[in-house]
Structures are given as structure tokens and as C-alpha cells.
Protein backbone atom coordinates (compact mmCIF):
# COMPACT_ATOMS: atom_id res chain seq x y z
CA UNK A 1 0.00 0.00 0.00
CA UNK A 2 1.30 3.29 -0.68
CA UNK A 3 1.27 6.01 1.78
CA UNK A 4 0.18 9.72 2.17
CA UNK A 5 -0.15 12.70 4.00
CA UNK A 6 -3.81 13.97 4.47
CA UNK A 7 -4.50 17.50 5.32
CA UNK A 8 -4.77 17.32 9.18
CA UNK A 9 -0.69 15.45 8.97
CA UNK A 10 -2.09 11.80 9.59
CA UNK A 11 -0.89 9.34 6.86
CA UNK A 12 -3.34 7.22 5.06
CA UNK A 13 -2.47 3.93 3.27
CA UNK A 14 -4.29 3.49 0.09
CA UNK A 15 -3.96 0.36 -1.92
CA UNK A 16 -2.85 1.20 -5.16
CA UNK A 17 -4.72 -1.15 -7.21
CA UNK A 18 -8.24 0.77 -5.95
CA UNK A 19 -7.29 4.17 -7.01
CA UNK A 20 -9.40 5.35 -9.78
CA UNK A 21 -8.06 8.42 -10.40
CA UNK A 22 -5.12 10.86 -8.99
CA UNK A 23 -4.67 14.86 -10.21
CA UNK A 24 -3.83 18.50 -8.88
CA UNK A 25 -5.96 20.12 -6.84
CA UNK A 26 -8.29 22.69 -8.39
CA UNK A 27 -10.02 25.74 -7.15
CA UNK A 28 -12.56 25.17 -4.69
CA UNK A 29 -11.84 21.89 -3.79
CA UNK A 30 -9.84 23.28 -0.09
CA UNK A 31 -8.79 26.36 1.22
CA UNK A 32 -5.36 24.69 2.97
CA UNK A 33 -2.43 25.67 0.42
CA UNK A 34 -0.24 22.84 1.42
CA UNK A 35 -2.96 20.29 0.08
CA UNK A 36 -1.40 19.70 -4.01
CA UNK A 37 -3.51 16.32 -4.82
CA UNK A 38 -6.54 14.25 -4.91
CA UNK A 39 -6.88 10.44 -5.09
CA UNK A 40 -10.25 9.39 -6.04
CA UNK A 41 -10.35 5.29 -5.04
CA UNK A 42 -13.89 4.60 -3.72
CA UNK A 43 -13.52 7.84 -1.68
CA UNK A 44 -12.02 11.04 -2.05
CA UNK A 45 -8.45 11.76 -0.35
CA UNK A 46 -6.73 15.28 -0.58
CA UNK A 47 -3.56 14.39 0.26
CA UNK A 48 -0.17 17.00 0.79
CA UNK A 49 2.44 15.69 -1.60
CA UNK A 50 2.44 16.53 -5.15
CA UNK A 51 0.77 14.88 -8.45
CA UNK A 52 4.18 13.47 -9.40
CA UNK A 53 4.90 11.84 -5.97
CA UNK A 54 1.13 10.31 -5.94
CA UNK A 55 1.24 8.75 -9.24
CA UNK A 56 5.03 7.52 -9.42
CA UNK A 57 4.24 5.78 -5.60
CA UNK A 58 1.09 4.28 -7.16
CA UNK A 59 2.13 3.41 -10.05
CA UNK A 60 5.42 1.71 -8.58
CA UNK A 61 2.85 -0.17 -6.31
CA UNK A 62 0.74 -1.42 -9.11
CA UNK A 63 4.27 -2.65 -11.80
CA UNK A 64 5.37 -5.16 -8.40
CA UNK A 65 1.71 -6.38 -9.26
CA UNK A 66 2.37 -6.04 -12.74
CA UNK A 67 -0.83 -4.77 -13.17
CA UNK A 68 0.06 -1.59 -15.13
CA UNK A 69 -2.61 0.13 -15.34
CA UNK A 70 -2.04 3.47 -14.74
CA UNK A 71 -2.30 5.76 -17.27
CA UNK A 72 -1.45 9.49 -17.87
CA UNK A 73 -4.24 12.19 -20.07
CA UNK A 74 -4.18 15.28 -19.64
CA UNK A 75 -6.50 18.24 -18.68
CA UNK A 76 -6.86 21.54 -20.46
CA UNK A 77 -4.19 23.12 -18.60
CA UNK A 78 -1.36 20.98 -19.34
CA UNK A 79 -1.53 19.03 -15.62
CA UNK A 80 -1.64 15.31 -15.86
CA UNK A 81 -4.65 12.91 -15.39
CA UNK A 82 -3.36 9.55 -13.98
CA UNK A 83 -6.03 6.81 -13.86
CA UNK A 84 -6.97 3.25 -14.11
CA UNK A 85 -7.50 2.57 -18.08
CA UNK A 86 -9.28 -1.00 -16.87
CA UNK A 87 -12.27 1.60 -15.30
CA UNK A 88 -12.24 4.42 -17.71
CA UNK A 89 -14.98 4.34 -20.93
CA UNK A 90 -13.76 6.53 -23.81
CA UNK A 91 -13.06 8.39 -25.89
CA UNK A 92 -16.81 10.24 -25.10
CA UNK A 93 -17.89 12.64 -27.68
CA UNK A 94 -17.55 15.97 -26.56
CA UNK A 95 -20.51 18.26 -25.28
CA UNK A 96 -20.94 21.53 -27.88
CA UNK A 97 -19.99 24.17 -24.88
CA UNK A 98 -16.52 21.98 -24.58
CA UNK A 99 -16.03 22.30 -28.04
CA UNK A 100 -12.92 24.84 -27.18
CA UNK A 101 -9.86 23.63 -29.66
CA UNK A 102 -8.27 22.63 -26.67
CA UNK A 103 -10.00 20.12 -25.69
CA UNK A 104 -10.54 17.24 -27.74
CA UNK A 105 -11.89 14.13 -26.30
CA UNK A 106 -13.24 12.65 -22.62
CA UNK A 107 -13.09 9.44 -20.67
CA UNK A 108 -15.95 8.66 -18.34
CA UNK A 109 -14.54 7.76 -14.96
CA UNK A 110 -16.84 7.27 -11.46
CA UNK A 111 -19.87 8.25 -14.41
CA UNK A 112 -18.15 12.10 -14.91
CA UNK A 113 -16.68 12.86 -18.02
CA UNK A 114 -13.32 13.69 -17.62
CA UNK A 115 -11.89 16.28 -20.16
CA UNK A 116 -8.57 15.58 -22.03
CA UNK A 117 -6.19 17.01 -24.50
CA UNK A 118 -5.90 14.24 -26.73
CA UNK A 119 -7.68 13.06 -29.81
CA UNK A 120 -10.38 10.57 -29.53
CA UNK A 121 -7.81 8.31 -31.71
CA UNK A 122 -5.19 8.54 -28.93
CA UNK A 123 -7.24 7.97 -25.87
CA UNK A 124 -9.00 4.75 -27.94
CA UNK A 125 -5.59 3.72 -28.49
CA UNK A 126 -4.44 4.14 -24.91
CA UNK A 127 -8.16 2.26 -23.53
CA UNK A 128 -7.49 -0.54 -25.84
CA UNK A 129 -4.03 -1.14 -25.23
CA UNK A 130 -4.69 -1.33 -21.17
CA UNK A 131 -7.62 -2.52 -20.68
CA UNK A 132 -9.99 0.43 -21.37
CA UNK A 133 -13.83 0.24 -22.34
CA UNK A 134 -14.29 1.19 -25.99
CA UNK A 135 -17.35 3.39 -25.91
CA UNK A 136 -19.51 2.47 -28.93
CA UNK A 137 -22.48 4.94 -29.42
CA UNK A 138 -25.56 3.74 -29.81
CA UNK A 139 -24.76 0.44 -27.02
């Protein structure tokens, strides 16, 4: 299990293979500054160290079990998207009012669609090659 430090100091062990998905912080999620990421793995966990600590601890975790699974997107800022391609569903067609140029596809994670950079071609690629759900409209 890989360890980390929640907001009020105390460490929390989360097994690697539930994590769903790991990013950056964003606005409105806390007001404590020294909070930089948040695991999603059947709860939510704001945790202290940064996006590249989280996902290089979990993903180290989850090659022991060579179950590699952990993938890398990326949201409309630049900051990486790590997740577990065997629980994402993609690449979603996007909604008109994300329609932006920057923007170009979506996976569905925890039933949100999450918003990536890449083309529907790459994140079909990267679903197929680990374990990803095609999505198929119409099914």
C-alpha cells in the first residue's frame, strides 16, 4: 500500500490497485495551500504531496503487481490525469460548450466525463491497449 499525508498530517495507506483516479488540486476543492492532490479510489483523499509523488508511488505499487494500469491524459491546462485505463470508458464525444480547440476528447470515470487534451484516436488507443472500455455509441 502506498502512503500519504492527508491535510490534518495523519498518513493514510491506500492500496494502489483501488485508485481510480489521482490529479492537482483545483479551485474550490480546499482552502489549505499545502494540500497539491486528490486520489479518487472509492472515496475522495486530498492528500499534501504533489501529483508526481502520488502517481510515481502508485504506479510503482501497481508494476510489483504487474498490473500496469495506470495511465497518464491530460486536462486543459497541461496538468496530468493519472487513472486506471481498466475503469475508464472513452473516448466520449464531446458536449458543444466543450467544443474549445483545446479540448478534444473525454473518458468517463466514477460516471463524470473527464476532459482531455488528446484526440479521440489517442485515448482509444491508450483504452485498448490497457484494458480500457471502448465506448460504442448507440450500445
Amino acid at each position: 500500500m502506498a502512503a500519504f499525508t492527508r491535510p490534518d498530517g495523519l498518513k493514510v495507506q491506500i492500496k494502489a490497485t483501488d485508485v481510480i483516479r489521482a490529479r492537482r488540486v483545483i479551485y474550490g476543492e480546499t482552502k489549505n495551500k499545502d494540500v497539491k492532490s486528490r486520489i479518487d479510489w472509492g472515496q475522495m483523499q486530498l492528500v499534501m504531496e504533489p501529483i508526481e509523488e502520488v502517481s510515481s508511488r502508485i504506479k510503482t505499487e501497481l508494476e510489483a503487481a504487474k498490473k500496469h494500469v495506470f495511465m497518464c491524459l491530460h486536462s486543459r491546462d497541461g496538468t496530468p490525469i493519472w487513472f486506471n485505463a481498466t475503469k475508464a470508458v472513452g473516448p466520449m464525444p464531446l458536449i458543444p460548450m466543450r467544443q474549445d480547440g483545446v479540448v478534444h476528447s473525454a473518458i468517463k470515470l466514477m460516471g463524470y466525463r473527464q476532459y482531455v487534451t488528446e484526440t479521440p484516436e489517442q485515448v482509444r488507443k491508450l483504452l485498448k491497449e490497457y484494458g480500457g472500455t471502448i465506448f460504442v455509441p448507440g450500445n
